[in-house]
C-alpha atoms as a PDB file:
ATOM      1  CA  UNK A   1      -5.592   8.693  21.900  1.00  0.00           C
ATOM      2  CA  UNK A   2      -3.461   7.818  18.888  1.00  0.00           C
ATOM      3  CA  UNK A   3      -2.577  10.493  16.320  1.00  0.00           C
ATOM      4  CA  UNK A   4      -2.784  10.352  13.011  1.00  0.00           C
ATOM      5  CA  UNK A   5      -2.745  13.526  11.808  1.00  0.00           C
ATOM      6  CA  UNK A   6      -3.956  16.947  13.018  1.00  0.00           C
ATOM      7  CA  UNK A   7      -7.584  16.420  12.460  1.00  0.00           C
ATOM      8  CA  UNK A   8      -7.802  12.945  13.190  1.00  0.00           C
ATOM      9  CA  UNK A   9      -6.835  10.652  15.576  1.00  0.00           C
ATOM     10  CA  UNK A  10      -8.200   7.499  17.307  1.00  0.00           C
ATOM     11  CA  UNK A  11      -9.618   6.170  20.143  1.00  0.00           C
ATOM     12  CA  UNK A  12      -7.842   3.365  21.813  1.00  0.00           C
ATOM     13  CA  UNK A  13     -11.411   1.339  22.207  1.00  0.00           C
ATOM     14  CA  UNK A  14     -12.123   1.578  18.657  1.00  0.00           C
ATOM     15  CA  UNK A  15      -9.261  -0.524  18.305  1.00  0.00           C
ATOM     16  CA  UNK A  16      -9.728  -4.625  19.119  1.00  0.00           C
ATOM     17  CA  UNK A  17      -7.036  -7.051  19.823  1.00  0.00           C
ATOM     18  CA  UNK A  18      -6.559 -10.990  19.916  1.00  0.00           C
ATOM     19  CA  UNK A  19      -3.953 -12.590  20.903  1.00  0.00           C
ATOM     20  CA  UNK A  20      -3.403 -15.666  18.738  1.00  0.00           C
ATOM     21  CA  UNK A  21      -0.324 -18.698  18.310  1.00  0.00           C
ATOM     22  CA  UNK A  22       2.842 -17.721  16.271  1.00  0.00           C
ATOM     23  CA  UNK A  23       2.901 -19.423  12.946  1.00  0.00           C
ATOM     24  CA  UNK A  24       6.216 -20.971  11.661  1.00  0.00           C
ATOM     25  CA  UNK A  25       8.989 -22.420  13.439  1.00  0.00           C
ATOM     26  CA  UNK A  26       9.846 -21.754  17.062  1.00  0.00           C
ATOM     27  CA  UNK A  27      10.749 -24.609  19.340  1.00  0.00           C
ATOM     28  CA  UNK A  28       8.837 -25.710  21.954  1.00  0.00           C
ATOM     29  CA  UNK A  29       7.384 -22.154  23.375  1.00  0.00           C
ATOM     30  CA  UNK A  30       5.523 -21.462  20.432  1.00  0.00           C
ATOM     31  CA  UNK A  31       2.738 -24.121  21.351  1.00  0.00           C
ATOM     32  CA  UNK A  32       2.393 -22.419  24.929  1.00  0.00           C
ATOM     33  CA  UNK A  33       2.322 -18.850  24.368  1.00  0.00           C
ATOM     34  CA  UNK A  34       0.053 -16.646  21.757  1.00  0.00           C
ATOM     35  CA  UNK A  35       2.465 -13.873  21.160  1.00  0.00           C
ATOM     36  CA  UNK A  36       0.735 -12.945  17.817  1.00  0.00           C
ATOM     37  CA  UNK A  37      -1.550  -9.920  17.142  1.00  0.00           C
ATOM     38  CA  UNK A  38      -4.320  -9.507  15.103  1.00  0.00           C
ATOM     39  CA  UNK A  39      -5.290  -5.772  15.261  1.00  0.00           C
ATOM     40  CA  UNK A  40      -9.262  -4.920  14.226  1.00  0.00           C
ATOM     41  CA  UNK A  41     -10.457  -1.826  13.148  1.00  0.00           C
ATOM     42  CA  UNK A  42     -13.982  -0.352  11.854  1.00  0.00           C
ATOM     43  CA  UNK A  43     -13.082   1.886   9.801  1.00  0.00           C
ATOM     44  CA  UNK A  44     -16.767   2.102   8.363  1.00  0.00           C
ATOM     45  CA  UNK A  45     -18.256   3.553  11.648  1.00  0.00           C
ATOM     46  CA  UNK A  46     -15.099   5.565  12.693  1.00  0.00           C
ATOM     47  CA  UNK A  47     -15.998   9.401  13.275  1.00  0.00           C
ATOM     48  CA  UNK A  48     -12.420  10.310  11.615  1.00  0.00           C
ATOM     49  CA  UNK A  49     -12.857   8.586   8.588  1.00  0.00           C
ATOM     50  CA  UNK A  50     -14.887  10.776   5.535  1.00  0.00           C
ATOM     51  CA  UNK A  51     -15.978   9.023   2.398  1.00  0.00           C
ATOM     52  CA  UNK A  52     -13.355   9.824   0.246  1.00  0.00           C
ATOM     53  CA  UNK A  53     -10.324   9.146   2.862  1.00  0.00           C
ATOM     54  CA  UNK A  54     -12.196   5.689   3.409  1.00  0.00           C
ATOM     55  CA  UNK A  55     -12.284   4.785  -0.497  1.00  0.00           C
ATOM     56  CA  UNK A  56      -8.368   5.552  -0.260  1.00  0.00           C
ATOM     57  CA  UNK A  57      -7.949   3.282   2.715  1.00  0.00           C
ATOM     58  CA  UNK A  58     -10.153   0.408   1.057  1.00  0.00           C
ATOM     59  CA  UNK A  59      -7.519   0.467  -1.897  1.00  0.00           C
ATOM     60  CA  UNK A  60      -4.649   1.151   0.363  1.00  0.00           C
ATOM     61  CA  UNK A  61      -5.380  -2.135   2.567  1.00  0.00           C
ATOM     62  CA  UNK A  62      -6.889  -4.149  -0.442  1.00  0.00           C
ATOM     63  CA  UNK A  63      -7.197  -8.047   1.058  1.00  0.00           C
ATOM     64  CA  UNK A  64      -6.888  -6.216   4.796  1.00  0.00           C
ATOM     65  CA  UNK A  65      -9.937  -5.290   4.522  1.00  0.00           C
ATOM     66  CA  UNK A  66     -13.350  -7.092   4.674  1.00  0.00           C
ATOM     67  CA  UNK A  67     -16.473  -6.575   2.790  1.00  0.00           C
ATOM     68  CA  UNK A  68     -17.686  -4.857   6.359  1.00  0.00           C
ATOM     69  CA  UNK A  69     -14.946  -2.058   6.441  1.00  0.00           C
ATOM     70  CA  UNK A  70     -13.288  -3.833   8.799  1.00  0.00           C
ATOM     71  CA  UNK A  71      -9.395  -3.687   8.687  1.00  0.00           C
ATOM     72  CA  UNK A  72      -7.860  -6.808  10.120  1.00  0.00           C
ATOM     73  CA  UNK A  73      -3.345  -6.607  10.977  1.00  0.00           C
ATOM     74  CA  UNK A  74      -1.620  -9.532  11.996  1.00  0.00           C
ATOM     75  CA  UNK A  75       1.655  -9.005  13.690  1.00  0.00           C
ATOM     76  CA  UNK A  76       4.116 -11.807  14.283  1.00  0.00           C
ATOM     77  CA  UNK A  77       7.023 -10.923  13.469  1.00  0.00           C
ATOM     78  CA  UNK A  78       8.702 -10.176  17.274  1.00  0.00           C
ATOM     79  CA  UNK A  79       8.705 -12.900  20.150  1.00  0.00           C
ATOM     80  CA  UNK A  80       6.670 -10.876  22.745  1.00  0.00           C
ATOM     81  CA  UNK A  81       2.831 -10.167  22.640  1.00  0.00           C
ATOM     82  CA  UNK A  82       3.340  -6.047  23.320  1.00  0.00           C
ATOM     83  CA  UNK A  83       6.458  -6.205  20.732  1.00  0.00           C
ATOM     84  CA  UNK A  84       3.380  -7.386  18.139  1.00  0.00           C
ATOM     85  CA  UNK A  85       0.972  -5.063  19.518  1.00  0.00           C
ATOM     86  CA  UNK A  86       2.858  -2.251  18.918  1.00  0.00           C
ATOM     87  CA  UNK A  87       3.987  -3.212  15.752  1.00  0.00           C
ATOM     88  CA  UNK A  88       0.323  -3.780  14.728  1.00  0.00           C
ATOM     89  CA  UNK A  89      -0.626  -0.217  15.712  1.00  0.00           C
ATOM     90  CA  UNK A  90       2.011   1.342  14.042  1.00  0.00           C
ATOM     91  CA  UNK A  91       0.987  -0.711  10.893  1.00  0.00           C
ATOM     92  CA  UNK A  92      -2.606   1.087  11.059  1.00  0.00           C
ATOM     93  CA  UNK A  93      -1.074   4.308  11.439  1.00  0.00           C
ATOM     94  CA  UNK A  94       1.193   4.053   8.541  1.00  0.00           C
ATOM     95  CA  UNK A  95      -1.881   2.845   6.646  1.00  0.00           C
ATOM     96  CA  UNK A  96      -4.009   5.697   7.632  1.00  0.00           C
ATOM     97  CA  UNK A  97      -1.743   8.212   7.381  1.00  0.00           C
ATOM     98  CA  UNK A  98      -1.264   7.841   4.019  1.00  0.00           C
ATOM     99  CA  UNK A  99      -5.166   6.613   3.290  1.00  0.00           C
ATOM    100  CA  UNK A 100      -5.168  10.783   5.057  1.00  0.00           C
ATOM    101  CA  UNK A 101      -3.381  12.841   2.162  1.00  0.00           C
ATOM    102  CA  UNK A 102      -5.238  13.093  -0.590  1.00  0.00           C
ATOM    103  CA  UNK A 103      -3.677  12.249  -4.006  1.00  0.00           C
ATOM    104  CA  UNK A 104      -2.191  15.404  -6.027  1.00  0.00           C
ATOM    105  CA  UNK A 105      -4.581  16.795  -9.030  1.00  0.00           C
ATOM    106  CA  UNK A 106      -2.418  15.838 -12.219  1.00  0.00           C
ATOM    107  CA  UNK A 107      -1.624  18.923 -14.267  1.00  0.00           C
ATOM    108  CA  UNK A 108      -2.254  18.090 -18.014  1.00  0.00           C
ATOM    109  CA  UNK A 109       0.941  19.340 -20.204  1.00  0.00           C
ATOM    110  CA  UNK A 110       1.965  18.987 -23.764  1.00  0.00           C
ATOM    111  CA  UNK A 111       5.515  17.951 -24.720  1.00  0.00           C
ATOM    112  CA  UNK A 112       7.793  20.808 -25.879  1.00  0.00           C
ATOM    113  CA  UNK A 113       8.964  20.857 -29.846  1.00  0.00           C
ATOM    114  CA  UNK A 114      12.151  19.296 -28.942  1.00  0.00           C
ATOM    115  CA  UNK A 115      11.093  16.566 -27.466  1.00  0.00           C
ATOM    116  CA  UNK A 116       8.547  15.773 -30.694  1.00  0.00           C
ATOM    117  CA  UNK A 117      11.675  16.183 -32.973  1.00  0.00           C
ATOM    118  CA  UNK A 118      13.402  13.754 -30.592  1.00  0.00           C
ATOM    119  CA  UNK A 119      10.582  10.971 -30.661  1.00  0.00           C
ATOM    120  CA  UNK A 120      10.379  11.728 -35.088  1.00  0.00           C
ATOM    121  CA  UNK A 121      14.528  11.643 -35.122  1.00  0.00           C
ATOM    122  CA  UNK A 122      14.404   8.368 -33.414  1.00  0.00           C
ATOM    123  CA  UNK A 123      11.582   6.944 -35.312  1.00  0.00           C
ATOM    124  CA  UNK A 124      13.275   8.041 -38.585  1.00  0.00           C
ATOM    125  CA  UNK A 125      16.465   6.372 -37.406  1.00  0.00           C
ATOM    126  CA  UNK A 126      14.574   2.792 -36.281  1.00  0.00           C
ATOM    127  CA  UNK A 127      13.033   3.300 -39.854  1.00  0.00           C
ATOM    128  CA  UNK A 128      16.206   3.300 -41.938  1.00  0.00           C
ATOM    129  CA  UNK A 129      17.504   0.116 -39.906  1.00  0.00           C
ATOM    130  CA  UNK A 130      14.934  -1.990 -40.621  1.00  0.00           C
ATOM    131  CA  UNK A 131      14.722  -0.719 -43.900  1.00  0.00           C
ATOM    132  CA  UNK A 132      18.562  -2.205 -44.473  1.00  0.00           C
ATOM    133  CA  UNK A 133      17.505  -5.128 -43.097  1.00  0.00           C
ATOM    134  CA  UNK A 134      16.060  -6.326 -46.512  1.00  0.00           C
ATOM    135  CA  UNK A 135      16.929  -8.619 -48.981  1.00  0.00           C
ATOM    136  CA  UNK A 136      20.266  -8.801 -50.429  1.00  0.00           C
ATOM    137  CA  UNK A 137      19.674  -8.027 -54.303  1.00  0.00           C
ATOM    138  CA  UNK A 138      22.078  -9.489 -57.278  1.00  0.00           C
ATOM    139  CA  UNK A 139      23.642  -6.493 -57.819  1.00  0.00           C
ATOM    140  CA  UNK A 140      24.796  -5.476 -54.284  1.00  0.00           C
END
């Protein structure tokens, strides 16, 4: 079981891994040994997930995600395969821990007299300045 927060947490079945080649340079042992990650998760059919916390995570992952629901993490950045695994979990629970808290409800507020006689002040200033930037007349 892997926890994401206090109400939901996964299973590790739900998650899939393959093991895949390292791209980029790395001498001859990166043509022998698939010490990359790609993590898959269905985030669609996950019990966890509700409908709202699953629109969050669709615009949280963006291009991580495929039309299917399906969250795809590739981790290459370390030279061993449980290095990337690891690193590919803890990816998925960054993602859906913050996919988990719900965004805060924006409190509408008006701006306070002084800061309307601040915005005027400095419009009335920018106004004179390119007022004096005019043409010169014969009898300055």
């Amino acid at each position: 079981m892997i926890r994401i927060t206090d109400s939901i947490s996964l299973h590790e079945q739900d998650l899939a891994f393959s093991f895949i080649r390292s791209p980029g340079p790395g001498g001859q042992n990166v043509n022998k040994v698939a010490s990359a990650v790609q993590l898959r998760f269905d985030a669609k059919t996950a019990g966890n997930i509700n409908a709202a916390m699953f629109a969050r995570l669709a615009r949280l992952a963006g291009s991580r995600m495929t039309r299917e629901g399906v969250i795809v993490i590739s981790a290459h950045q370390h030279r061993t395969q449980a290095m990337n695994k690891d690193d590919a979990v803890n990816r998925l629970v960054a993602l859906l821990k913050e996919a988990a808290v719900p965004p805060r409800r924006r409190v509408a507020t008006k701006p306070s007299r002084a800061a309307k006689e601040r915005r005027l002040e400095s419009k009335r200033k920018a106004s004179n300045i390119k007022k004096a930037r005019g043409r010169v007349s014969s009898t300055d």
